[in-house]
Structures are given as C-alpha cells and as structure tokens.
C-alpha atoms as a PDB file:
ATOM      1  CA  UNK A   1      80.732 107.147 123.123  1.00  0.00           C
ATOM      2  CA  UNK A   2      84.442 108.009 121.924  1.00  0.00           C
ATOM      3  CA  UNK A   3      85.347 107.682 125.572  1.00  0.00           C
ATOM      4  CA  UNK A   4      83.761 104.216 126.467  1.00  0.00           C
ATOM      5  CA  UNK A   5      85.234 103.052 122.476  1.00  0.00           C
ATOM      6  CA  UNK A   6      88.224 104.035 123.735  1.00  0.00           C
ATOM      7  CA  UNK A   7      88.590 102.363 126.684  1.00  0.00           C
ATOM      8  CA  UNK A   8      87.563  98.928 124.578  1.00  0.00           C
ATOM      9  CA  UNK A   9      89.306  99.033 121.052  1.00  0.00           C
ATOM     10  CA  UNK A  10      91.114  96.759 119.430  1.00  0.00           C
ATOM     11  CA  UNK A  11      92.387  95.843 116.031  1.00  0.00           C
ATOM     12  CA  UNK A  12      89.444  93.945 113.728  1.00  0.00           C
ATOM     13  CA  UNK A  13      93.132  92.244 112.381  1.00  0.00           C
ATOM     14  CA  UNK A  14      93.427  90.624 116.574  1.00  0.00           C
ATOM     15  CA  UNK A  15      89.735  89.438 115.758  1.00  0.00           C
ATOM     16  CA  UNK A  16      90.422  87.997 111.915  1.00  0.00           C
ATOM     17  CA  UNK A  17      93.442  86.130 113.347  1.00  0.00           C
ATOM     18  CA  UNK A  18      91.749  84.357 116.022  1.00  0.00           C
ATOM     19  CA  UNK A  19      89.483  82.868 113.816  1.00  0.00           C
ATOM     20  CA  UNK A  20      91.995  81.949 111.444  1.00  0.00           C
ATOM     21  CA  UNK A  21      93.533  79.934 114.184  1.00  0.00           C
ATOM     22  CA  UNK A  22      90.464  78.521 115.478  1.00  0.00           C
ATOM     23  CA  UNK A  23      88.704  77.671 112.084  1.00  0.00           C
ATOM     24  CA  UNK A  24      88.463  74.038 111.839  1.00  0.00           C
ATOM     25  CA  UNK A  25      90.006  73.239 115.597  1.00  0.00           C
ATOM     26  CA  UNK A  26      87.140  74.354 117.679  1.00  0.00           C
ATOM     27  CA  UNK A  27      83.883  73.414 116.753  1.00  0.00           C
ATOM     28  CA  UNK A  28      81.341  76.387 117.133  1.00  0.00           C
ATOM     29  CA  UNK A  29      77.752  76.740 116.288  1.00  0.00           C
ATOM     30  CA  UNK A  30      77.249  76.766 112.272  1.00  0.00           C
ATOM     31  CA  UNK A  31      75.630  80.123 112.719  1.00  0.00           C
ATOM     32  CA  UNK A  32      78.572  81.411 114.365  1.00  0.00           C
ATOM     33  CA  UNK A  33      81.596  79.561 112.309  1.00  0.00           C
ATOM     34  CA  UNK A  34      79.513  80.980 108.923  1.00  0.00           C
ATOM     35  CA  UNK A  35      79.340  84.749 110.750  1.00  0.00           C
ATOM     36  CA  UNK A  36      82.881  84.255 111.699  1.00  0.00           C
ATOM     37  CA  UNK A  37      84.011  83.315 108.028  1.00  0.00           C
ATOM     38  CA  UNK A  38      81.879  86.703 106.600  1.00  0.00           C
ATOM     39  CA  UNK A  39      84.373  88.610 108.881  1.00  0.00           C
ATOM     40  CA  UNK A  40      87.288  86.452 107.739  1.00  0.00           C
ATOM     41  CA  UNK A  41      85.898  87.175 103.522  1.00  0.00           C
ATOM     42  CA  UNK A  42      86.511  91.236 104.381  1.00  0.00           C
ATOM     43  CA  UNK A  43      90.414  90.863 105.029  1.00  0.00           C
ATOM     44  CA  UNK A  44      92.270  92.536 101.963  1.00  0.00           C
ATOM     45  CA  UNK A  45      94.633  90.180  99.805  1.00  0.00           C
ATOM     46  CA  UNK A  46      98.161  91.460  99.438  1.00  0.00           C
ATOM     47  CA  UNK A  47      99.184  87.876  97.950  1.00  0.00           C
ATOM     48  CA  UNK A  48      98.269  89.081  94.668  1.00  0.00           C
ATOM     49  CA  UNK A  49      98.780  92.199  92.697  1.00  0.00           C
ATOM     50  CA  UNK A  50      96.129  95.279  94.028  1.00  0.00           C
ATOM     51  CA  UNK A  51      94.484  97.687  91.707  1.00  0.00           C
ATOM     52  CA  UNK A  52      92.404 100.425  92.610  1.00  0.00           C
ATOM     53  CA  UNK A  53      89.031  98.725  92.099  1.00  0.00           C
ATOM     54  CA  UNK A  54      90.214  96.204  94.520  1.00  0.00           C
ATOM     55  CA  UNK A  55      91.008  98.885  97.037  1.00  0.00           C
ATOM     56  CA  UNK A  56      88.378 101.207  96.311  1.00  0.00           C
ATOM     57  CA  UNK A  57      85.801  98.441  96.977  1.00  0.00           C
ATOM     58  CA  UNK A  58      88.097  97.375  99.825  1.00  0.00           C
ATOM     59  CA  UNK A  59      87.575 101.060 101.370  1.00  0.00           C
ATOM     60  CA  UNK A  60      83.469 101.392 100.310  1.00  0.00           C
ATOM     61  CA  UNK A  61      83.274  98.006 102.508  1.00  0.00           C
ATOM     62  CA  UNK A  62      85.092  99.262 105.487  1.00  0.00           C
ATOM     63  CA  UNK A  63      82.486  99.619 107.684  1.00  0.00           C
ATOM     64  CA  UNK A  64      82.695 103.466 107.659  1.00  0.00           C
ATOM     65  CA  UNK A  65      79.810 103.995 105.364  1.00  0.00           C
ATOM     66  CA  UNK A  66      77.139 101.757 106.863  1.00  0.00           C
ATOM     67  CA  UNK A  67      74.993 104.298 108.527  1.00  0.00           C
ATOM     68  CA  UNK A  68      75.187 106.796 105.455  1.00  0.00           C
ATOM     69  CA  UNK A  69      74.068 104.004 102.979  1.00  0.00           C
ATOM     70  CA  UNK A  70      71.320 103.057 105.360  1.00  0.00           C
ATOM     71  CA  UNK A  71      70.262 106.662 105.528  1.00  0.00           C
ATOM     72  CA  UNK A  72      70.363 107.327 101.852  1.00  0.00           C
ATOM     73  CA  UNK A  73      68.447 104.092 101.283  1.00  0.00           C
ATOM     74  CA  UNK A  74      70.403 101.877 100.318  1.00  0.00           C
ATOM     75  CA  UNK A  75      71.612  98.233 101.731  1.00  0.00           C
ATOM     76  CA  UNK A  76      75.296  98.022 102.634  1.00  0.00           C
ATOM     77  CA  UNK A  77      77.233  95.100 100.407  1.00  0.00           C
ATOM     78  CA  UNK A  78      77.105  91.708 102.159  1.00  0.00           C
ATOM     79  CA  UNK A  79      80.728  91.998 102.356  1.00  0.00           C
ATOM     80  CA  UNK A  80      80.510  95.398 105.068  1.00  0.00           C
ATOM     81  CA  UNK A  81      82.675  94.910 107.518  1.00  0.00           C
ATOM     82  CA  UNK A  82      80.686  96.597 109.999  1.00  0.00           C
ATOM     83  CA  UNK A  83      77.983  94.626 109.440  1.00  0.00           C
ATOM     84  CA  UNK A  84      79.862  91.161 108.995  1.00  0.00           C
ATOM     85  CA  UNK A  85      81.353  92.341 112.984  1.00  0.00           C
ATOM     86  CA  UNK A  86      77.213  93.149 113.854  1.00  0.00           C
ATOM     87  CA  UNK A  87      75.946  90.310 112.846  1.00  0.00           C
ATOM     88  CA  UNK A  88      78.924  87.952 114.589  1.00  0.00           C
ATOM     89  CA  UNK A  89      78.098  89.583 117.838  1.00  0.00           C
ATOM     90  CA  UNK A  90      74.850  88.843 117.680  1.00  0.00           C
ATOM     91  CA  UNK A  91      75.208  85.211 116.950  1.00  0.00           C
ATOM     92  CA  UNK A  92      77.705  84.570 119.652  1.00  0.00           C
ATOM     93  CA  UNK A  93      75.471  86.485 121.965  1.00  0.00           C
ATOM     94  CA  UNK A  94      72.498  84.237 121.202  1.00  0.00           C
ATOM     95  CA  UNK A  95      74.539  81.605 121.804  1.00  0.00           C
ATOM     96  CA  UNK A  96      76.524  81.934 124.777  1.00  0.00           C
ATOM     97  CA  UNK A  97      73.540  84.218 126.475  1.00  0.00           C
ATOM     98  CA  UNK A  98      75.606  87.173 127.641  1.00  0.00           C
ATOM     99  CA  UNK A  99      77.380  90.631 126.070  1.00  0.00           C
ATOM    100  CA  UNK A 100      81.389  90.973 125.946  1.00  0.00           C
ATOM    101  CA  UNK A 101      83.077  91.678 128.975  1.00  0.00           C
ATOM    102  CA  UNK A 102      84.756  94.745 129.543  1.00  0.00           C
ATOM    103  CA  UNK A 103      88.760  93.906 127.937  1.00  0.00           C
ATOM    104  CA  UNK A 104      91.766  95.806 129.333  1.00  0.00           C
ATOM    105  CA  UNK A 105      92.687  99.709 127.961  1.00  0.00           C
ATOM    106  CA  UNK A 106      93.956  98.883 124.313  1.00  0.00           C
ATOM    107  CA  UNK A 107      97.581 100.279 123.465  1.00  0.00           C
ATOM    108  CA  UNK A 108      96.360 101.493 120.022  1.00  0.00           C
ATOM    109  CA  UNK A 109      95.864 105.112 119.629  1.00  0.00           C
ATOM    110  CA  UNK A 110      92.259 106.326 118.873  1.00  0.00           C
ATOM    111  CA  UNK A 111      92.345 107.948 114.962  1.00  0.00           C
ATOM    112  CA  UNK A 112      91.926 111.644 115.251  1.00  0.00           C
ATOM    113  CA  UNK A 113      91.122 113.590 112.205  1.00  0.00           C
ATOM    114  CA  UNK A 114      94.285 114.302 110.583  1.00  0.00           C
ATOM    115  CA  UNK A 115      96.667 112.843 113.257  1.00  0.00           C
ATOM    116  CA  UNK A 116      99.418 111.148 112.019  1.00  0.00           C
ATOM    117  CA  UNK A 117      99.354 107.507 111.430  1.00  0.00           C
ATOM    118  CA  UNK A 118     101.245 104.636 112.785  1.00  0.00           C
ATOM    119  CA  UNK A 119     101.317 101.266 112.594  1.00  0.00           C
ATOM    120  CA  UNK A 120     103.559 100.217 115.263  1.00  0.00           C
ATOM    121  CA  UNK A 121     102.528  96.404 115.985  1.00  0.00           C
ATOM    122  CA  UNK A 122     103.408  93.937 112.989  1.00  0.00           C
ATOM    123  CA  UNK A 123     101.898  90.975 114.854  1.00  0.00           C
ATOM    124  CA  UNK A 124      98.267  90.111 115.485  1.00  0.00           C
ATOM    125  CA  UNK A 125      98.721  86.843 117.884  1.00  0.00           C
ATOM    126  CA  UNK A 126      95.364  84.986 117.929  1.00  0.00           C
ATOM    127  CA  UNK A 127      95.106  84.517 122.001  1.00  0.00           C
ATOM    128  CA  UNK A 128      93.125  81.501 121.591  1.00  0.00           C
ATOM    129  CA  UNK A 129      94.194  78.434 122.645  1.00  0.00           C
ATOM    130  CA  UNK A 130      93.185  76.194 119.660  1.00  0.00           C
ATOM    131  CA  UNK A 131      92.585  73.080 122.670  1.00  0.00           C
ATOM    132  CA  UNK A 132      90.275  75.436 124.204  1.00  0.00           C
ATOM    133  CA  UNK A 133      86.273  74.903 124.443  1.00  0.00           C
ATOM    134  CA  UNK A 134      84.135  76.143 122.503  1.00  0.00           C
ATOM    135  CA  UNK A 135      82.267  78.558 125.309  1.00  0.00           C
ATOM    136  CA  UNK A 136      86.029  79.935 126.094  1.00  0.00           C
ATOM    137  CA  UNK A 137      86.653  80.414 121.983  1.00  0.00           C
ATOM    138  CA  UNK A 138      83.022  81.814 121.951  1.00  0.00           C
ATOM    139  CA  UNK A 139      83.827  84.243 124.680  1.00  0.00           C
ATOM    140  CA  UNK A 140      87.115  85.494 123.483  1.00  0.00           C
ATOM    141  CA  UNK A 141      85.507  85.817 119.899  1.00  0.00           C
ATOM    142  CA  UNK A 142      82.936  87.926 121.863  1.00  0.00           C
ATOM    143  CA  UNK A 143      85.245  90.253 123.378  1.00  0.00           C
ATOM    144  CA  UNK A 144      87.486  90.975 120.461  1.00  0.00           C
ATOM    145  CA  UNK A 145      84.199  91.479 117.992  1.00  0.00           C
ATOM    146  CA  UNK A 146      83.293  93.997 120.672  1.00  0.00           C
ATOM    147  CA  UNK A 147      86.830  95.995 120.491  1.00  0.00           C
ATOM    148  CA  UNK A 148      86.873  95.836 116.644  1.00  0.00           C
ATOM    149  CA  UNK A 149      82.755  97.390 116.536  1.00  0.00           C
ATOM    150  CA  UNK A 150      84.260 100.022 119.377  1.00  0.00           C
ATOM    151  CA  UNK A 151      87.270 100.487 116.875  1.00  0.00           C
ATOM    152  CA  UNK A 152      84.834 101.298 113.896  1.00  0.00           C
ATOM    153  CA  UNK A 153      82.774 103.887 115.633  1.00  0.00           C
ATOM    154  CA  UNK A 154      85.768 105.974 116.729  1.00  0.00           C
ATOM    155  CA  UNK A 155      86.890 105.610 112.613  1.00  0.00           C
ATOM    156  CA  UNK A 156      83.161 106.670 111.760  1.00  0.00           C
ATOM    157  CA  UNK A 157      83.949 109.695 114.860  1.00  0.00           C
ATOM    158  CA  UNK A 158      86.823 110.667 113.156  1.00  0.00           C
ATOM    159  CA  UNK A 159      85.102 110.904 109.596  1.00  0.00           C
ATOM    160  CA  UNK A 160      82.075 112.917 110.456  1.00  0.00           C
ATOM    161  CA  UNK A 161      81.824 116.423 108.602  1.00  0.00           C
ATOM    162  CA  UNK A 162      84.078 119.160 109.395  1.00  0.00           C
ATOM    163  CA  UNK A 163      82.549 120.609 112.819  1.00  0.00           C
ATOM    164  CA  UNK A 164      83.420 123.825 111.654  1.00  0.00           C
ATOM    165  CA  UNK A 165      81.764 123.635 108.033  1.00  0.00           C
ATOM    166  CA  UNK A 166      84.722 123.774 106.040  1.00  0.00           C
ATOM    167  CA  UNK A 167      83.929 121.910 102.756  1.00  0.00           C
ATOM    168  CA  UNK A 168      85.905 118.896 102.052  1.00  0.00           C
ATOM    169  CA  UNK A 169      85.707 115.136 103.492  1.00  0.00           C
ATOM    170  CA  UNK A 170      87.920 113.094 105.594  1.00  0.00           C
ATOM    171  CA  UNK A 171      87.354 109.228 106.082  1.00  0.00           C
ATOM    172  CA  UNK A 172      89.880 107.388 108.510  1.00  0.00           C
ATOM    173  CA  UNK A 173      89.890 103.543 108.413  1.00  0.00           C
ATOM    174  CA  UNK A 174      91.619 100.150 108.964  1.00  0.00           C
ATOM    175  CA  UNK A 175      91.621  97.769 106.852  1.00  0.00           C
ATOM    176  CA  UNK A 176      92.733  93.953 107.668  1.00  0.00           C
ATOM    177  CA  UNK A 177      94.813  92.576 105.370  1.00  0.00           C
ATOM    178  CA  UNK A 178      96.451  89.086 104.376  1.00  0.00           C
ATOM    179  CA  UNK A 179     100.278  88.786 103.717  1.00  0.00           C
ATOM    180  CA  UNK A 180     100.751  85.441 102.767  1.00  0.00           C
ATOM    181  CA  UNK A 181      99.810  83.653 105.605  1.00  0.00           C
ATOM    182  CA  UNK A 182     100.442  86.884 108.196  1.00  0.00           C
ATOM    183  CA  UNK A 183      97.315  89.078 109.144  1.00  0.00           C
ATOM    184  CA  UNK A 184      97.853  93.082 109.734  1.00  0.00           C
ATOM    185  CA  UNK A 185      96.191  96.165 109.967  1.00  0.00           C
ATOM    186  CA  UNK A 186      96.558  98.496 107.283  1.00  0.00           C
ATOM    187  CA  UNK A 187      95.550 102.282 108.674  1.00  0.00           C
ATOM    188  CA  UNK A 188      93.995 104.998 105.720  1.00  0.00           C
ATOM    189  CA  UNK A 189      93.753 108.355 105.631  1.00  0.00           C
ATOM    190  CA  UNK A 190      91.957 110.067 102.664  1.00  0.00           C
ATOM    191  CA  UNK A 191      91.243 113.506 102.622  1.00  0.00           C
ATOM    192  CA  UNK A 192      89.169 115.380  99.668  1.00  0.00           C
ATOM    193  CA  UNK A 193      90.062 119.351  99.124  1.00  0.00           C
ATOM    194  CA  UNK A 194      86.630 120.832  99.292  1.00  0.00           C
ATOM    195  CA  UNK A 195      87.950 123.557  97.007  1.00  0.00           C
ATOM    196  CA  UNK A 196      85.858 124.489  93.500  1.00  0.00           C
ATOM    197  CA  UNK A 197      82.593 122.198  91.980  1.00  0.00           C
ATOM    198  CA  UNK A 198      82.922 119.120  91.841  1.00  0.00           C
ATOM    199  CA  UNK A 199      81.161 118.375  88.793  1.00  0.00           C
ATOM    200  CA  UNK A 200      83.134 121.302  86.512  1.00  0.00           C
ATOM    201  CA  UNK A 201      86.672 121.408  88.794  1.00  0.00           C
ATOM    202  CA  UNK A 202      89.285 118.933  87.612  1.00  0.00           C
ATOM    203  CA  UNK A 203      91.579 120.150  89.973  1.00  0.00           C
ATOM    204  CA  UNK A 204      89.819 118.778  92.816  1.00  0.00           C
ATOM    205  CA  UNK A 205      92.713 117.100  95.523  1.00  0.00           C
ATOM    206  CA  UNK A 206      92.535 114.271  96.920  1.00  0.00           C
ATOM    207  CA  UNK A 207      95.507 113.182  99.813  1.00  0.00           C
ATOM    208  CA  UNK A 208      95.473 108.970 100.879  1.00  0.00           C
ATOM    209  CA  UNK A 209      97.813 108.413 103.659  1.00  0.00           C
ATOM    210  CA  UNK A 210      98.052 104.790 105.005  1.00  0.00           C
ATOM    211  CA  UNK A 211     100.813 102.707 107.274  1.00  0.00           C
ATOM    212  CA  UNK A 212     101.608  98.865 107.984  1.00  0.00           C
ATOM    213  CA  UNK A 213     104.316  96.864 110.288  1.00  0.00           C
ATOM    214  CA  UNK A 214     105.203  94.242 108.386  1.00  0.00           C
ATOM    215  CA  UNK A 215     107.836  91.560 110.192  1.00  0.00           C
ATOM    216  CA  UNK A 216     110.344  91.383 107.612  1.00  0.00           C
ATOM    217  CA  UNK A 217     110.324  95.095 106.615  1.00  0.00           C
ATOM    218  CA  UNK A 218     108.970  96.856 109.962  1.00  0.00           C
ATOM    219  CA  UNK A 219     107.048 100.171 109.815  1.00  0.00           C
ATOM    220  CA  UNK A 220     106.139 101.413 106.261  1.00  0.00           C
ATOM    221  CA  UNK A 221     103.905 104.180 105.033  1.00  0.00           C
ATOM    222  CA  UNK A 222     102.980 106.276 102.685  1.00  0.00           C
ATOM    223  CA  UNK A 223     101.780 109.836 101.472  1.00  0.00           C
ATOM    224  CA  UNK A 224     100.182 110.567  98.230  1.00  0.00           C
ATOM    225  CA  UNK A 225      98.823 113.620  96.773  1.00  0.00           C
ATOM    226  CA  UNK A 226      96.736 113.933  93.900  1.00  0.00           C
ATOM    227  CA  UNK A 227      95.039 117.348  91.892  1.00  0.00           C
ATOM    228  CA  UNK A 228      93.885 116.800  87.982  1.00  0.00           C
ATOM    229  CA  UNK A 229      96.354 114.205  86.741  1.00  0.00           C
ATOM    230  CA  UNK A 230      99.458 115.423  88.873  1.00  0.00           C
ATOM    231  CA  UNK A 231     100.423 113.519  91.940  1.00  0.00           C
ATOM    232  CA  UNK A 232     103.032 113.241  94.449  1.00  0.00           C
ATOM    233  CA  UNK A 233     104.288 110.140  96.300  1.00  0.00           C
ATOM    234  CA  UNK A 234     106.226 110.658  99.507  1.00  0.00           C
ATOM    235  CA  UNK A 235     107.290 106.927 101.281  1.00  0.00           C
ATOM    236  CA  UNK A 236     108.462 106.246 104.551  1.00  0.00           C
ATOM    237  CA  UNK A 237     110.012 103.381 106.586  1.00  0.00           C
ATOM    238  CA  UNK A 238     110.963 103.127 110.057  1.00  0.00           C
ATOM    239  CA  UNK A 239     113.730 100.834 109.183  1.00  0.00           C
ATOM    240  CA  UNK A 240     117.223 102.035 107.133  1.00  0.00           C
ATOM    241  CA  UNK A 241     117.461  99.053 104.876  1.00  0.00           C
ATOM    242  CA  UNK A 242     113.486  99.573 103.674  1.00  0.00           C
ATOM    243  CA  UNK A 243     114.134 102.741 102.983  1.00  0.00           C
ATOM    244  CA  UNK A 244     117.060 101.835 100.925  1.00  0.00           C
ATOM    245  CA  UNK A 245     115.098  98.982  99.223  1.00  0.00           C
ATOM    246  CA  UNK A 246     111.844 101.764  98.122  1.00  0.00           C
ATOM    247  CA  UNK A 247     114.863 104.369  96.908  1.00  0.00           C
ATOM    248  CA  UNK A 248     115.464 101.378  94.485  1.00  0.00           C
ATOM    249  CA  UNK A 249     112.420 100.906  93.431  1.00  0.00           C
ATOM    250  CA  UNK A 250     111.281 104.808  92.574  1.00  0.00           C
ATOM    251  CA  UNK A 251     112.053 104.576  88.946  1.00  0.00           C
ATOM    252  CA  UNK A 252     109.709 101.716  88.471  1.00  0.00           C
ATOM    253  CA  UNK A 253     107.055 103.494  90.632  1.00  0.00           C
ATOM    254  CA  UNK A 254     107.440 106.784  88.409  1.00  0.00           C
ATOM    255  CA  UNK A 255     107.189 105.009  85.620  1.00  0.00           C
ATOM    256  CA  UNK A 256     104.227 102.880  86.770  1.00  0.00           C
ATOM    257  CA  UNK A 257     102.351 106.055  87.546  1.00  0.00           C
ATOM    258  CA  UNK A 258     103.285 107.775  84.287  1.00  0.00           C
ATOM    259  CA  UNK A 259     101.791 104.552  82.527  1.00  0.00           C
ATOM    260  CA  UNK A 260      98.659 105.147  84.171  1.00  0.00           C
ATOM    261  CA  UNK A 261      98.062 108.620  82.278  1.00  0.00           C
ATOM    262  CA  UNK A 262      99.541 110.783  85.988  1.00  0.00           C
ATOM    263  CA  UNK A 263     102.095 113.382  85.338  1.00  0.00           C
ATOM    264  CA  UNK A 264     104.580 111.922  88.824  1.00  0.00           C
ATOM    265  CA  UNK A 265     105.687 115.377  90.312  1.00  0.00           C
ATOM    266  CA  UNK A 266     108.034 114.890  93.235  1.00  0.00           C
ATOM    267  CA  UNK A 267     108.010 110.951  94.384  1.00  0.00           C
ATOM    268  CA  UNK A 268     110.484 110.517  97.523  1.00  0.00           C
ATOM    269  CA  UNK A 269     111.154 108.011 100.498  1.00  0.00           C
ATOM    270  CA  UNK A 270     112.268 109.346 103.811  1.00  0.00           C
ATOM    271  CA  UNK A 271     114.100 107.450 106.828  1.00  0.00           C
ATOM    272  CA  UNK A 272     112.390 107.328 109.966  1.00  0.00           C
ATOM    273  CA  UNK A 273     109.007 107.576 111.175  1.00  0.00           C
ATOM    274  CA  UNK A 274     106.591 110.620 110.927  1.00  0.00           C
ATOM    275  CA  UNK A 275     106.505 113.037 113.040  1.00  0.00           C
ATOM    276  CA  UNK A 276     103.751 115.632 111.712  1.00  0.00           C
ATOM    277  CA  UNK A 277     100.424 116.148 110.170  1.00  0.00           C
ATOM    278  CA  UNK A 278      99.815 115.890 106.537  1.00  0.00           C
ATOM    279  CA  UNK A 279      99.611 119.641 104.808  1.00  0.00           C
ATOM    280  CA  UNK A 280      96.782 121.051 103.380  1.00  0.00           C
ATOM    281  CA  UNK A 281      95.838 118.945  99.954  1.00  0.00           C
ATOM    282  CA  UNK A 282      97.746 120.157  96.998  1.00  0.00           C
ATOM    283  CA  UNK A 283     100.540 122.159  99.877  1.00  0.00           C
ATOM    284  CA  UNK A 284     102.885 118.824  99.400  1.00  0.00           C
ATOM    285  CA  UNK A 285     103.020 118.759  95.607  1.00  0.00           C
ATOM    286  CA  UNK A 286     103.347 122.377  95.252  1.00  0.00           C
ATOM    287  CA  UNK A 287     105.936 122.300  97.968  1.00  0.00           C
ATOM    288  CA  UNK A 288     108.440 119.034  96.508  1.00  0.00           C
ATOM    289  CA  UNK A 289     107.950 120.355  93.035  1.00  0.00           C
END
C-alpha cells in the first residue's frame, strides 16, 4: 500500500483548486458539483483570525481519524475530509464508468514519522482548462481525488502506533487552506510525550510542527513545544526578509501567549530551512531555556 500511494500522491490543495476553477464554468452532474463543494467546505480559512477550536476541529476532520471513529463506533463529521474525497470518487466513478488512471510519480515527499517537514511548492495550479468538457473535467477531478485519498493513507501510515510500543502518539497531516483567494497545503506534525498518566500528569508534552509556501513570504514553519503551561516557539523561514519580519513580531507573540495563561520560555525565529528532526518532546524547551 505505502508503495502503490506513493507512486500516486498528490496534494488534496491540487484537487481543491481545480474545483475552485471549474465551479460554475463546467457544468457537471449535481451529484458530483455538490460532492465536489463538500471537499471544497474542508479547506481551512486563513482570511480571518484562527483560534484553536477552529484548528483543533480543522485537525479532528482531517481525514486521519476516519477508520478509528468508525471502529470505536462512532460516525465521522460530515465535514471529514476523507470521507468528503470517498464519496467524490465514487460519484465521478458512477458517472463517467471507469476508476482514475494511473498519474505520473508525484514530486512531494511521502510523510515519515518524525521526518522533517517542508513545504516547498507555494502554488497549487488547477490544470483544468475551464473551456474543457465536462468528461475531461470529470476525469481530471478523478485522478487528482485519487492522489489526494493515496495522500491520506500514507498520513494515516505515518500515524499508526509506535511499532515498537513506546507510549506516546504521532498524527501527520495536511491540511488545505485558503489565503485570500490562494489555495495551499499546510503540513502538521503533532507529537504527544507518552510519559506519566494522563488523567493525574499535567506535565504531559505535546510538540505541533507545521510548514507553508506562501508566494509573497516563501517557505515558513514552525516548532512549538508545550509541557503544563510552559511552551516554546521556535519559527523558521526560508527567506531573509520573513525572518526579519517574525523577529519583529516576537514581542507581540510572547505577549499573546502570556495572555493566554502560558508561561513563553524560549520563543525564536531562525534563517533558513530545516535541516533535522524535531527532539524528543520537552528536549527543545529544556534546551533554549
């Protein structure tokens, strides 16, 4: 399976911007234009300010967690992005009567637990010709629905327990998101420190790692690290002047965090893009403090 998902991925943001482009230009089946649009309602607004209950429902809706809610008995929110992608590829397979052809080797990187994220395209371009026909929209819809589903399962790959037993729990995911009118992938990393009970231990860490390419600001990311009500912010951008523009801005994001009840232990941006693995949960606030 992680071979063959390989071979086919592609970014669920490639998918979400060709039927931007398309919607209202091409006229497809109802059943498919409404599946489409449920795929187009799980993109993540960064036109407005983000808390963490937008996020945290943002992450819970992934498409990561479909088979675990299904096994624990529970139906996955309408707005599951795995199931939004399932149920588009079924539509446009009743439709048009076939399954997605095979799509040339994709140049994203498969997400490996704890590899290090990047984010190295800033443009999604749609690939559909809005003067095409509907069978041709249909069939390109097809093929990129079938990259994003082989995208999720090496994301679900990646998140499965520890092989090894350690306690502890690692999700990896993308999430598409909206930029004004711009559509990009943002890549997560969260990592829970297995360490203690989790009902009684307060101390429990938690690490979220995510990156973005945005055009005006290239490659951007970010490193945060979080036991009891301590936390650590370390910020990255691929691009001098960014980095400048986030040093700026650190006061603001201290206070911001202090505001929020967090003690802000060691909050810093560095230039250039990452080059390692994120250290054990808790190792980089111990380590900048």
């Amino acid at each position: 399976m992680v071979q063959t998902s390989a071979q086919r991925q592609g970014s669920v943001a490639a998918l979400t911007a060709a039927v931007a482009a398309i919607a209202g230009k091409v006229a497809l089946p109802e059943s498919v234009a409404r599946a489409a649009q449920q795929v187009l309602a799980g993109r993540l607004s960064l036109n407005a300010s983000l808390d963490g209950a937008t996020l945290q429902k943002a992450v819970l809706s992934s498409g990561i967690f479909q088979e675990s809610a299904l096994a624990a008995g529970r139906v996955p929110d309408q707005t599951d992005m795995k199931s939004a992608l399932l149920t588009l590829r079924q539509t446009l397979t009743n439709w048009l009567g076939q399954q997605a052809a095979p799509i040339a080797a994709a140049m994203m990187a498969p997400p490996v637990r704890g590899g290090v994220l990047r984010a190295r395209s800033a443009h999604e371009p749609s690939g559909i010709d809005p003067a095409a026909t509907p069978e041709e929209a249909g069939k390109m819809l097809l093929e990129r629905t079938d990259a994003a589903l082989s995208r999720m399962r090496l994301h679900q790959h990646a998140s499965l327990p520890d092989p090894t037993g350690k306690p502890g729990g690692d999700w990896s995911l993308d999430l598409p998101v909206l930029i004004g009118n711009h559509q990009t992938l943002l890549q997560m990393q969260i990592h829970r420190d297995g360490k203690g009970n989790a009902e009684q231990d307060g101390e429990r860490g938690w690490q979220m790692r995510f990156a973005l390419n945005l055009p005006a600001l290239g490659e951007v990311g970010a490193h945060v690290s979080l036991r009891g009500e301590a936390t650590g912010v370390m910020l990255w951008a691929s691009e001098p002047e960014t980095a400048a523009m986030l040093e700026s801005e650190l006061p603001q994001l201290r206070g911001a965090l202090a505001a929020t009840g967090l003690q802000p232990g060691a909050i810093i941006v560095r230039r250039g893009e990452p080059s390692a693995a994120p250290a054990p949960s808790g190792h980089f606030l111990d380590a900048q403090t």
